[in-house]
PDB file of N, CA and C in Angstrom:
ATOM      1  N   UNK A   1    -198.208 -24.762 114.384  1.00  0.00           N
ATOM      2  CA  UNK A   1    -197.770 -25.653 113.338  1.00  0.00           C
ATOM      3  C   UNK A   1    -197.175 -26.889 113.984  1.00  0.00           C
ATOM      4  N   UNK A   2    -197.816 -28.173 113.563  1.00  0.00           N
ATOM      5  CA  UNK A   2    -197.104 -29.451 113.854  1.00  0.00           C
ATOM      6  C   UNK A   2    -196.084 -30.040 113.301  1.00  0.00           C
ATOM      7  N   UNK A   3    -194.740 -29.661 113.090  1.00  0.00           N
ATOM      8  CA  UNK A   3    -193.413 -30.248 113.153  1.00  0.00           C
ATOM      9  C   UNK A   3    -193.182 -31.619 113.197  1.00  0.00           C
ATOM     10  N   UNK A   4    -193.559 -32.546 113.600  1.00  0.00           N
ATOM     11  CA  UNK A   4    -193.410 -33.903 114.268  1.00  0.00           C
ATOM     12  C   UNK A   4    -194.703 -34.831 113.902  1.00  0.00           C
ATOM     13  N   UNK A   5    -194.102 -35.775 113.714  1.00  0.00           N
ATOM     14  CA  UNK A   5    -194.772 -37.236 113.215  1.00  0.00           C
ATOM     15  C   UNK A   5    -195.384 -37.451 115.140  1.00  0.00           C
ATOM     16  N   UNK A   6    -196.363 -38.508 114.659  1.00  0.00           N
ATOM     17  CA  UNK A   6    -197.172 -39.056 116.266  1.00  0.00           C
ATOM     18  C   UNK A   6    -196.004 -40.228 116.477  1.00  0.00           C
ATOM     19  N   UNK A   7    -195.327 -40.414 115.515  1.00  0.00           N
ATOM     20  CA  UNK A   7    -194.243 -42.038 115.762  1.00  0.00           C
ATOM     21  C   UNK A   7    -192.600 -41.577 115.650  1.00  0.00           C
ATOM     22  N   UNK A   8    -193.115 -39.728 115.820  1.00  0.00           N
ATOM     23  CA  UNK A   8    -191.686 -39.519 116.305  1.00  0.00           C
ATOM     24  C   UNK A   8    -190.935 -39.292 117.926  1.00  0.00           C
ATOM     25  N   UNK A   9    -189.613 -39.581 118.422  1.00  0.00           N
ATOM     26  CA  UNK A   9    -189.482 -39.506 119.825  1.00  0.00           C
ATOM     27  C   UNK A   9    -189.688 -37.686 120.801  1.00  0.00           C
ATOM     28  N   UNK A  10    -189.510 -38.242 121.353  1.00  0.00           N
ATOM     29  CA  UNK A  10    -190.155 -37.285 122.481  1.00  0.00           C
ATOM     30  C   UNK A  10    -189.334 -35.593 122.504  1.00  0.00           C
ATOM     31  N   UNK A  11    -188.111 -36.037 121.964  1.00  0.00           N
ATOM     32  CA  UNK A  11    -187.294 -34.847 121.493  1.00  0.00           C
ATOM     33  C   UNK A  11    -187.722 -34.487 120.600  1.00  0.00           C
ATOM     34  N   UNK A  12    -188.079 -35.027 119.424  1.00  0.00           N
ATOM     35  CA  UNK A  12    -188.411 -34.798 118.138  1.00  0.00           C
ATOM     36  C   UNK A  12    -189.389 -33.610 118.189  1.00  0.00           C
ATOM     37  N   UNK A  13    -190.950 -33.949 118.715  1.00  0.00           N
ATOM     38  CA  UNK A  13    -192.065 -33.303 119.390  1.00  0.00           C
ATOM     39  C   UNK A  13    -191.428 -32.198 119.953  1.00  0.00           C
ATOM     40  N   UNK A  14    -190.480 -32.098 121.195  1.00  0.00           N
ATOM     41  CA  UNK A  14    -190.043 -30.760 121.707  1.00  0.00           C
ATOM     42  C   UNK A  14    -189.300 -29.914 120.760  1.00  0.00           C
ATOM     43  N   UNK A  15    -188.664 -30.188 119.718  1.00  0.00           N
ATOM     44  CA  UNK A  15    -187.854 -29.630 119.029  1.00  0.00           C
ATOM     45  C   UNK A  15    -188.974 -29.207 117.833  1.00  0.00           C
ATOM     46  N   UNK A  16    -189.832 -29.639 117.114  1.00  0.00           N
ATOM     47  CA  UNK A  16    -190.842 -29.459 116.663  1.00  0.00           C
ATOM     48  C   UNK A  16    -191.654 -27.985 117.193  1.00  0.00           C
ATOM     49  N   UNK A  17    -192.177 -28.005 118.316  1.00  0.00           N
ATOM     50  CA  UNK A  17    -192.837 -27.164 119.083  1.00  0.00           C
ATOM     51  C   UNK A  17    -191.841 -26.143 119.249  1.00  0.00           C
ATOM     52  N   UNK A  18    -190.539 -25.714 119.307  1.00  0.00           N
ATOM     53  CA  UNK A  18    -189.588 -25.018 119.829  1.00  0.00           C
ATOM     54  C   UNK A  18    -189.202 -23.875 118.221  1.00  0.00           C
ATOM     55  N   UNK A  19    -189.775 -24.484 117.443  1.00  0.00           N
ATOM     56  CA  UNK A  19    -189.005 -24.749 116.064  1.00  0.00           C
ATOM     57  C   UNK A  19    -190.001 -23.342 115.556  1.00  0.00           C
ATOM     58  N   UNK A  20    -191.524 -23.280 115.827  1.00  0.00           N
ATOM     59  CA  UNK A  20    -192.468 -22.309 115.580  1.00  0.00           C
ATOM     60  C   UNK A  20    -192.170 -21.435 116.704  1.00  0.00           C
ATOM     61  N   UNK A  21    -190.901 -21.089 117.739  1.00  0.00           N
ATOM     62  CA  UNK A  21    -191.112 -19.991 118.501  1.00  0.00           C
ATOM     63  C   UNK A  21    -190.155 -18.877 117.723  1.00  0.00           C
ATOM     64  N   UNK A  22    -189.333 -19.632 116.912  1.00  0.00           N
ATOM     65  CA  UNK A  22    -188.085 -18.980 116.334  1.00  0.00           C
ATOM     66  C   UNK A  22    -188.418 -18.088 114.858  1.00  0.00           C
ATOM     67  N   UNK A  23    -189.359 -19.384 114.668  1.00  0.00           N
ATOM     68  CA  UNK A  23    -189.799 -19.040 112.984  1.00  0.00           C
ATOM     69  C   UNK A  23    -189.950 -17.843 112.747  1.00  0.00           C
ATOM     70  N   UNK A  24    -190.804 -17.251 113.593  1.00  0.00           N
ATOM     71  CA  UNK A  24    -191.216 -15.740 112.945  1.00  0.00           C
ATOM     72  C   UNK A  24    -189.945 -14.635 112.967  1.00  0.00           C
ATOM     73  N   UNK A  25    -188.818 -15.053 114.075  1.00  0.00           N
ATOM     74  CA  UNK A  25    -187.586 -14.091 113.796  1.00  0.00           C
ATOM     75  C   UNK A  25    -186.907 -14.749 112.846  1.00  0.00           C
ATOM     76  N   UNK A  26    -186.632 -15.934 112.297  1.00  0.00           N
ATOM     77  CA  UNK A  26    -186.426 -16.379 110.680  1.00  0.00           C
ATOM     78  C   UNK A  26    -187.093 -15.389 109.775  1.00  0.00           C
ATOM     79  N   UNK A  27    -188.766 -15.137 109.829  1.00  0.00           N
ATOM     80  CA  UNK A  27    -189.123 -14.371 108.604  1.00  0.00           C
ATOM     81  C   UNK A  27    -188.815 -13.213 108.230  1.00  0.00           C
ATOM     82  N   UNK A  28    -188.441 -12.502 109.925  1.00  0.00           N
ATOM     83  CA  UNK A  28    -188.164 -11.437 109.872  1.00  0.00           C
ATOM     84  C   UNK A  28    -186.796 -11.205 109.471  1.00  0.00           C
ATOM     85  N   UNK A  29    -186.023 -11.914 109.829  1.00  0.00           N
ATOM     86  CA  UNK A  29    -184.750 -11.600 109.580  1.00  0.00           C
ATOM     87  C   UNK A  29    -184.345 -11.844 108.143  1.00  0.00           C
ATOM     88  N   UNK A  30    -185.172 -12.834 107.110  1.00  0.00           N
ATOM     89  CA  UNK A  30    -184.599 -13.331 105.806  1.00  0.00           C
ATOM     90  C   UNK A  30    -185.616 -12.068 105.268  1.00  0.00           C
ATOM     91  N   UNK A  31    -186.527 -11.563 105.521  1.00  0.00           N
ATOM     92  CA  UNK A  31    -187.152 -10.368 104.775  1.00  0.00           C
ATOM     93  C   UNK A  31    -186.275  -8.947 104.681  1.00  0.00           C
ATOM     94  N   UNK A  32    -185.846  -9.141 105.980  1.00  0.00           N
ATOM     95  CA  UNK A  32    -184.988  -7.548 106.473  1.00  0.00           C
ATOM     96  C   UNK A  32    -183.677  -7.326 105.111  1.00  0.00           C
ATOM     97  N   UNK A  33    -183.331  -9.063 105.368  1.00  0.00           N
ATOM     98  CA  UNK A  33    -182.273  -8.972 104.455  1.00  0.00           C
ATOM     99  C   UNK A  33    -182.823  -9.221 102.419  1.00  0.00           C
ATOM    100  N   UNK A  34    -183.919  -9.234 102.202  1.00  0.00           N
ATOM    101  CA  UNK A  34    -184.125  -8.797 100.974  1.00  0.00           C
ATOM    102  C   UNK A  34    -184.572  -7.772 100.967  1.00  0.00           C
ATOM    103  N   UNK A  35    -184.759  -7.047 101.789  1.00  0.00           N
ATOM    104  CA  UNK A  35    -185.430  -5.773 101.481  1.00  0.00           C
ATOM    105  C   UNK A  35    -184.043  -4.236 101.908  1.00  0.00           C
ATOM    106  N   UNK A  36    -182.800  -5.369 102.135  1.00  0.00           N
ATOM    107  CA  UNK A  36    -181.606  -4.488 101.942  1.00  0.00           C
ATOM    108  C   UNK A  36    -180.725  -5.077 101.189  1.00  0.00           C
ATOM    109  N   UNK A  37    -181.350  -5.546  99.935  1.00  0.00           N
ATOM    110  CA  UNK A  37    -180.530  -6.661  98.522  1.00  0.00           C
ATOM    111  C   UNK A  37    -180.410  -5.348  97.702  1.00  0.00           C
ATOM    112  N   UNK A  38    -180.232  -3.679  97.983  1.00  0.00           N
ATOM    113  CA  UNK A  38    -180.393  -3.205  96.976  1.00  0.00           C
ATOM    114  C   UNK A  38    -178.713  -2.515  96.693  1.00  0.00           C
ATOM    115  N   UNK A  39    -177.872  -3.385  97.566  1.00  0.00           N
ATOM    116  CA  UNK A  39    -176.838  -2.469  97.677  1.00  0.00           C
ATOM    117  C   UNK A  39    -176.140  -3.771  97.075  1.00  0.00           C
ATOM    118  N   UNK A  40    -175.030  -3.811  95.714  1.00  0.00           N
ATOM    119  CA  UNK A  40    -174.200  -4.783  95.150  1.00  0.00           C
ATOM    120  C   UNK A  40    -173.262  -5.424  96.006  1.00  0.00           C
ATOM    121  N   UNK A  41    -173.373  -6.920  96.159  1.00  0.00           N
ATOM    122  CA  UNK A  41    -173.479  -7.329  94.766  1.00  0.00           C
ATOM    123  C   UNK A  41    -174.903  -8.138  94.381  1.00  0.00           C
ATOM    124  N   UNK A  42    -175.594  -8.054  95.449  1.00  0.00           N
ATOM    125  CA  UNK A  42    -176.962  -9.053  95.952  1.00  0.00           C
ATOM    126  C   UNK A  42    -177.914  -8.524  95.047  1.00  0.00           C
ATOM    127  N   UNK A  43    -177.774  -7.012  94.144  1.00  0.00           N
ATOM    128  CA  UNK A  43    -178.695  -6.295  93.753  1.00  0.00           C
ATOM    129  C   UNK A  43    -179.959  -7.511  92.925  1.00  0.00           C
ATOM    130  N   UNK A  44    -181.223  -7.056  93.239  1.00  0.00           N
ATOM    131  CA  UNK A  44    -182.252  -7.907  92.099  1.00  0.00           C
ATOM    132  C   UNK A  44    -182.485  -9.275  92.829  1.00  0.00           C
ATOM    133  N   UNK A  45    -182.327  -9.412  94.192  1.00  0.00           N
ATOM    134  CA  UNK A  45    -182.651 -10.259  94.480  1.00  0.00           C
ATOM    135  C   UNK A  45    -181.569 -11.315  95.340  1.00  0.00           C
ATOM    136  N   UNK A  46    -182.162 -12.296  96.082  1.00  0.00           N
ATOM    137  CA  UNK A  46    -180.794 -12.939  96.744  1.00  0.00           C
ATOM    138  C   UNK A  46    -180.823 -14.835  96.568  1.00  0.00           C
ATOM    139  N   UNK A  47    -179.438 -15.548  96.841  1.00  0.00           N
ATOM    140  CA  UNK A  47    -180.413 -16.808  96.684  1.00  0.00           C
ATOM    141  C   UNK A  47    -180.383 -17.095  98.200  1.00  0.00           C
ATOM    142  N   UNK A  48    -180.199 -18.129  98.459  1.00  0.00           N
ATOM    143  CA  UNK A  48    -180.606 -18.878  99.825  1.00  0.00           C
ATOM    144  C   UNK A  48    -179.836 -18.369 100.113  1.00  0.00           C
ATOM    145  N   UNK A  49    -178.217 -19.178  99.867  1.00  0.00           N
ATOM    146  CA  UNK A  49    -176.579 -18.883 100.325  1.00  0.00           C
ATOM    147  C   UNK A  49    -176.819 -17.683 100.333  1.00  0.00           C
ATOM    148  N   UNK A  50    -176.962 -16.534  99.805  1.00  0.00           N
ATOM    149  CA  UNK A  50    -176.666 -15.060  99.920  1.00  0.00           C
ATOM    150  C   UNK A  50    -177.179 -14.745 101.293  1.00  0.00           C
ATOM    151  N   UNK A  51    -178.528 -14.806 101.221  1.00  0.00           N
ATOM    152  CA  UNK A  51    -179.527 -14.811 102.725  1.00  0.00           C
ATOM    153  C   UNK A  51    -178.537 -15.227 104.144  1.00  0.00           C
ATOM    154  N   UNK A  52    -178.349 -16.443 103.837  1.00  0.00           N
ATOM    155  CA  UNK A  52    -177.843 -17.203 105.158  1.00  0.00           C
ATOM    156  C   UNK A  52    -176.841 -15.893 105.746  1.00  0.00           C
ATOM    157  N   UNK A  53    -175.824 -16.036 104.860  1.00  0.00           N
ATOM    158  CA  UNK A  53    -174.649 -14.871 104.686  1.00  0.00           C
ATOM    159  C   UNK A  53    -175.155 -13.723 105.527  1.00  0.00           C
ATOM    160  N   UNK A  54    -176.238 -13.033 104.642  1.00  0.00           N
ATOM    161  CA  UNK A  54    -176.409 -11.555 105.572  1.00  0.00           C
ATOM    162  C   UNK A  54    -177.252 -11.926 106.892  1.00  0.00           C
ATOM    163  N   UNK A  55    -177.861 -12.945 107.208  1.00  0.00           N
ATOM    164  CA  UNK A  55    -178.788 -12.792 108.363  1.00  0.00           C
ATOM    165  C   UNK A  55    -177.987 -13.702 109.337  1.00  0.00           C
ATOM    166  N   UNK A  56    -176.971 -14.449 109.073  1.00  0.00           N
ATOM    167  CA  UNK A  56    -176.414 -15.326 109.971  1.00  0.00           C
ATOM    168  C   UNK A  56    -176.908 -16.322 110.397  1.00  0.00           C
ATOM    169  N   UNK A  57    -177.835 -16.783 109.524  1.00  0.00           N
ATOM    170  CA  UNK A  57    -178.614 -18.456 109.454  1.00  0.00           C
ATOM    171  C   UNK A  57    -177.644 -19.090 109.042  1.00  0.00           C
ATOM    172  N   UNK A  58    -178.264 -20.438 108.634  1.00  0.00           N
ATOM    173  CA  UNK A  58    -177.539 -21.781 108.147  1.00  0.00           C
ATOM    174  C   UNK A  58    -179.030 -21.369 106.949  1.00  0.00           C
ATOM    175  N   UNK A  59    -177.761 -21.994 105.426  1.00  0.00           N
ATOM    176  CA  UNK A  59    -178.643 -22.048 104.284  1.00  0.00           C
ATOM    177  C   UNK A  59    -180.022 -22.989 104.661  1.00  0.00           C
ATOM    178  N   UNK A  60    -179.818 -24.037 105.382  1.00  0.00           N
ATOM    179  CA  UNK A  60    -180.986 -24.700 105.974  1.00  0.00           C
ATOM    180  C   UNK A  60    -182.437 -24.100 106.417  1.00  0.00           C
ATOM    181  N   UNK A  61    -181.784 -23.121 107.831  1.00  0.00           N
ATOM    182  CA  UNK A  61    -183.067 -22.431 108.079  1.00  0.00           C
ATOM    183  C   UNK A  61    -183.573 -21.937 106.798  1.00  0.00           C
ATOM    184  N   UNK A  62    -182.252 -21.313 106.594  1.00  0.00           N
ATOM    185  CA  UNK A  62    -183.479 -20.315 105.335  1.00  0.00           C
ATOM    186  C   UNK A  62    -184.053 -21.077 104.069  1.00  0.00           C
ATOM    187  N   UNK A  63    -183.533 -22.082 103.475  1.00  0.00           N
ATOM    188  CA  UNK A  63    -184.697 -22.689 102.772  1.00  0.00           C
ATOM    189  C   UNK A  63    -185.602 -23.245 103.330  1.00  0.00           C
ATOM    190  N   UNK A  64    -185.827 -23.384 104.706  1.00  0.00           N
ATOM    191  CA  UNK A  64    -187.031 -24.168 104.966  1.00  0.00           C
ATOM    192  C   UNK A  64    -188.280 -22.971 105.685  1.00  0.00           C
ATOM    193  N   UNK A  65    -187.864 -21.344 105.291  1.00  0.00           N
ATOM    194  CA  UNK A  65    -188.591 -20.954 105.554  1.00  0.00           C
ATOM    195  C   UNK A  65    -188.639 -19.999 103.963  1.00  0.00           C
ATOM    196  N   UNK A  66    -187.933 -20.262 103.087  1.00  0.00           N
ATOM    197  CA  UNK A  66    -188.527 -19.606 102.232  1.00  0.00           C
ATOM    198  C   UNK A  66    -190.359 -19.926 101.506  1.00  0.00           C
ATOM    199  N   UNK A  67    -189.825 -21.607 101.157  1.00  0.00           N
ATOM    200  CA  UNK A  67    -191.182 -21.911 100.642  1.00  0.00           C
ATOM    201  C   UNK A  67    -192.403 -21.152 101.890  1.00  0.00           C
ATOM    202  N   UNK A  68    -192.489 -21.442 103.263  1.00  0.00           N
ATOM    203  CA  UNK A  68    -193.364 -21.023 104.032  1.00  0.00           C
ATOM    204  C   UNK A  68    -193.336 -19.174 103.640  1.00  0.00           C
ATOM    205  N   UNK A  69    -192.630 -18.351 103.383  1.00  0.00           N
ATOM    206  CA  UNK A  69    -192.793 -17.251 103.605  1.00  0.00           C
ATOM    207  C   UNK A  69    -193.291 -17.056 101.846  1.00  0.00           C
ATOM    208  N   UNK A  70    -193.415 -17.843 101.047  1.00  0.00           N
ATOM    209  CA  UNK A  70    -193.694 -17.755  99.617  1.00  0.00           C
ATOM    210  C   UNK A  70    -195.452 -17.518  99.823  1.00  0.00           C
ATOM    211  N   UNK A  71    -195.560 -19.111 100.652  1.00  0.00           N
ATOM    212  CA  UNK A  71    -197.089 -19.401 101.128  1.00  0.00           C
ATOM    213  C   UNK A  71    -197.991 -18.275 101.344  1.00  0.00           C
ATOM    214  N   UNK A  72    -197.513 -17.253 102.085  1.00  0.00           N
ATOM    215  CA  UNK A  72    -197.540 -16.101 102.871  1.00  0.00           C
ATOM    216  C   UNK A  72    -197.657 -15.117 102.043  1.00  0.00           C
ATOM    217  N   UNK A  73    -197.169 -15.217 100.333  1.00  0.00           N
ATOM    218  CA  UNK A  73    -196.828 -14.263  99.916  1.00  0.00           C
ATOM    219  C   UNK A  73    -196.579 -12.643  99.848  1.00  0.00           C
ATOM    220  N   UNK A  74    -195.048 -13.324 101.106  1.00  0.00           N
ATOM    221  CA  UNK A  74    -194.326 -12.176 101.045  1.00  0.00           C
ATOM    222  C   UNK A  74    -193.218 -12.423 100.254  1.00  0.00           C
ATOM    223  N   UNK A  75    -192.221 -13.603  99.651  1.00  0.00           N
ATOM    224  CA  UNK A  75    -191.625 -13.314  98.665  1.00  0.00           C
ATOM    225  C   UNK A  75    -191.777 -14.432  97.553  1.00  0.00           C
ATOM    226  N   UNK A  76    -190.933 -14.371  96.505  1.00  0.00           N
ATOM    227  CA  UNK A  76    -191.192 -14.793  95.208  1.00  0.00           C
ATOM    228  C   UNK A  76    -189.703 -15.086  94.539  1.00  0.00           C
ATOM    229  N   UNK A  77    -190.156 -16.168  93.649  1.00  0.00           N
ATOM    230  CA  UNK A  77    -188.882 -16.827  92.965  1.00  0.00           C
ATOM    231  C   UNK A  77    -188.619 -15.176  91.978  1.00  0.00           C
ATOM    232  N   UNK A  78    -187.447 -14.810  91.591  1.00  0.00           N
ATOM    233  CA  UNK A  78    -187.698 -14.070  90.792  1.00  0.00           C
ATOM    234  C   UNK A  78    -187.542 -14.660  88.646  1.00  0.00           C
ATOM    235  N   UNK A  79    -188.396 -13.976  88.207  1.00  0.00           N
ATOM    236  CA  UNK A  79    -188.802 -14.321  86.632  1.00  0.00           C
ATOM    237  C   UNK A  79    -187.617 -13.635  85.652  1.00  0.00           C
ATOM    238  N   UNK A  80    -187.155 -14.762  85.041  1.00  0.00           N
ATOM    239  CA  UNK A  80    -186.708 -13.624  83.832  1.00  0.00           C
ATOM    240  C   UNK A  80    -187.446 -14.231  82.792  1.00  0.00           C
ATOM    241  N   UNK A  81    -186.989 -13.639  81.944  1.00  0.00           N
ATOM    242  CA  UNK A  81    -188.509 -14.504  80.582  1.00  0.00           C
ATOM    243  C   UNK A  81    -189.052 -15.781  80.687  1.00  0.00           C
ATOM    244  N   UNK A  82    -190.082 -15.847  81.493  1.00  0.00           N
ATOM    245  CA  UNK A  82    -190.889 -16.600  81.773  1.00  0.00           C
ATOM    246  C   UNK A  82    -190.360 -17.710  82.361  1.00  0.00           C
ATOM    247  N   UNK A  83    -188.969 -18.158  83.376  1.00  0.00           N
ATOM    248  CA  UNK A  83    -188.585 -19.269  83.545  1.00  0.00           C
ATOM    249  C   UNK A  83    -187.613 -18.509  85.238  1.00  0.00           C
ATOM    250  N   UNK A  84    -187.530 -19.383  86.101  1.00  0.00           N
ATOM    251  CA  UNK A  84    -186.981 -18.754  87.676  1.00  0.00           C
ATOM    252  C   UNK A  84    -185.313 -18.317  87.386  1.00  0.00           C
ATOM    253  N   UNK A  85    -185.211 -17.634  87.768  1.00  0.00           N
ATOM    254  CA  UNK A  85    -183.825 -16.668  87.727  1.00  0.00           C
ATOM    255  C   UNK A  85    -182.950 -17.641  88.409  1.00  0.00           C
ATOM    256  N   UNK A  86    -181.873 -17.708  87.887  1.00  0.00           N
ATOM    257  CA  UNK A  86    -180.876 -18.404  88.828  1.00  0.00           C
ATOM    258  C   UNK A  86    -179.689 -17.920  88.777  1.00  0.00           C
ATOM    259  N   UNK A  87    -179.009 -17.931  89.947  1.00  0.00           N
ATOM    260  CA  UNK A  87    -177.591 -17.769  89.722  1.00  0.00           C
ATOM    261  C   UNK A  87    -176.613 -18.246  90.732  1.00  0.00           C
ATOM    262  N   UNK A  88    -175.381 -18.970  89.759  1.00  0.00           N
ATOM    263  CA  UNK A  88    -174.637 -20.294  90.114  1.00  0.00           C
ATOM    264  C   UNK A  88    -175.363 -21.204  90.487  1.00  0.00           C
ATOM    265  N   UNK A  89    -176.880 -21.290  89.615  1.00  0.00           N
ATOM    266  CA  UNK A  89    -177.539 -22.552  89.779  1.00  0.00           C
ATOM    267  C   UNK A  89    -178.290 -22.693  90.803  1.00  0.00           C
ATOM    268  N   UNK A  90    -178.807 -21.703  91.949  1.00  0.00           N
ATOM    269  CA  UNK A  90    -179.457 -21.183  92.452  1.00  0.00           C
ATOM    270  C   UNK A  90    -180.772 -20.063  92.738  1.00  0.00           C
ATOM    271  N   UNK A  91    -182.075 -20.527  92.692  1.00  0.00           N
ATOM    272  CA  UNK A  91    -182.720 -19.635  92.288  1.00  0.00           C
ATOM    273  C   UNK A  91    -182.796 -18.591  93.325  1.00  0.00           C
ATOM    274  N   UNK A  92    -183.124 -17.635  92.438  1.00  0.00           N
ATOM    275  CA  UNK A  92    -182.960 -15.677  93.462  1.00  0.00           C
ATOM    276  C   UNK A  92    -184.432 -15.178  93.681  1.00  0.00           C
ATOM    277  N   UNK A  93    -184.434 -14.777  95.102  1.00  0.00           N
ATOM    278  CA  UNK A  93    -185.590 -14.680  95.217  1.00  0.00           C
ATOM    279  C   UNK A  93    -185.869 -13.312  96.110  1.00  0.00           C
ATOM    280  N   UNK A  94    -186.815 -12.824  95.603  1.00  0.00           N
ATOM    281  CA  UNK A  94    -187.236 -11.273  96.219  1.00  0.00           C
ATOM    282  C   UNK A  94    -188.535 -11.103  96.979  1.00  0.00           C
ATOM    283  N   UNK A  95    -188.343  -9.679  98.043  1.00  0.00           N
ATOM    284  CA  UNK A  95    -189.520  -9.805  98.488  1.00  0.00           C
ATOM    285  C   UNK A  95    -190.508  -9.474  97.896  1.00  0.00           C
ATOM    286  N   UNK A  96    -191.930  -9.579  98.163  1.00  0.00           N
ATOM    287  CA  UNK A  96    -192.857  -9.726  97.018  1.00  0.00           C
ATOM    288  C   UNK A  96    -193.899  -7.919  97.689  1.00  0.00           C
TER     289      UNK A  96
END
């Protein structure tokens, strides 16, 4: 995966390239932790902030690998009647 613009600096590019060695222990680690959302108060799902919390990311990483791990479909916004679950204004999201 290319990270980096051609008119970005030379760090940019290394940090880019460095960025896909980590990713996959990101997926693993934000999956591990929905797939142990079953114990309260996380029950039904988690949002970002919750994630960060149990896996010891920055809310950052983990939204910027949720959409990618959506792609993937391994997880999912979660539904309540027909509209994305949220809570404190945050949508909750489970593994799929």
């Amino acid at each position: 995966m290319n990270n980096a613009r051609a008119s970005d600096p030379i760090t940019s590019v290394i940090a880019g390239e460095r960025a896909a060695l980590f990713a996959g222990n990101h997926y693993d680690r934000i999956l591990a932790a929905l797939a142990d959302d079953l114990n309260p108060p996380v029950w039904g799902g988690m949002t970002a902030g919750e994630m960060a919390r149990a896996t010891g990311m920055s809310v950052e990483q983990v939204c910027r690998r949720l959409p990618e791990l959506q792609a993937r479909g391994q997880v999912q916004v979660v539904q309540f009647e027909g509209e994305d679950l949220l809570r404190n204004g945050y949508r909750v999201w489970e593994a799929v």
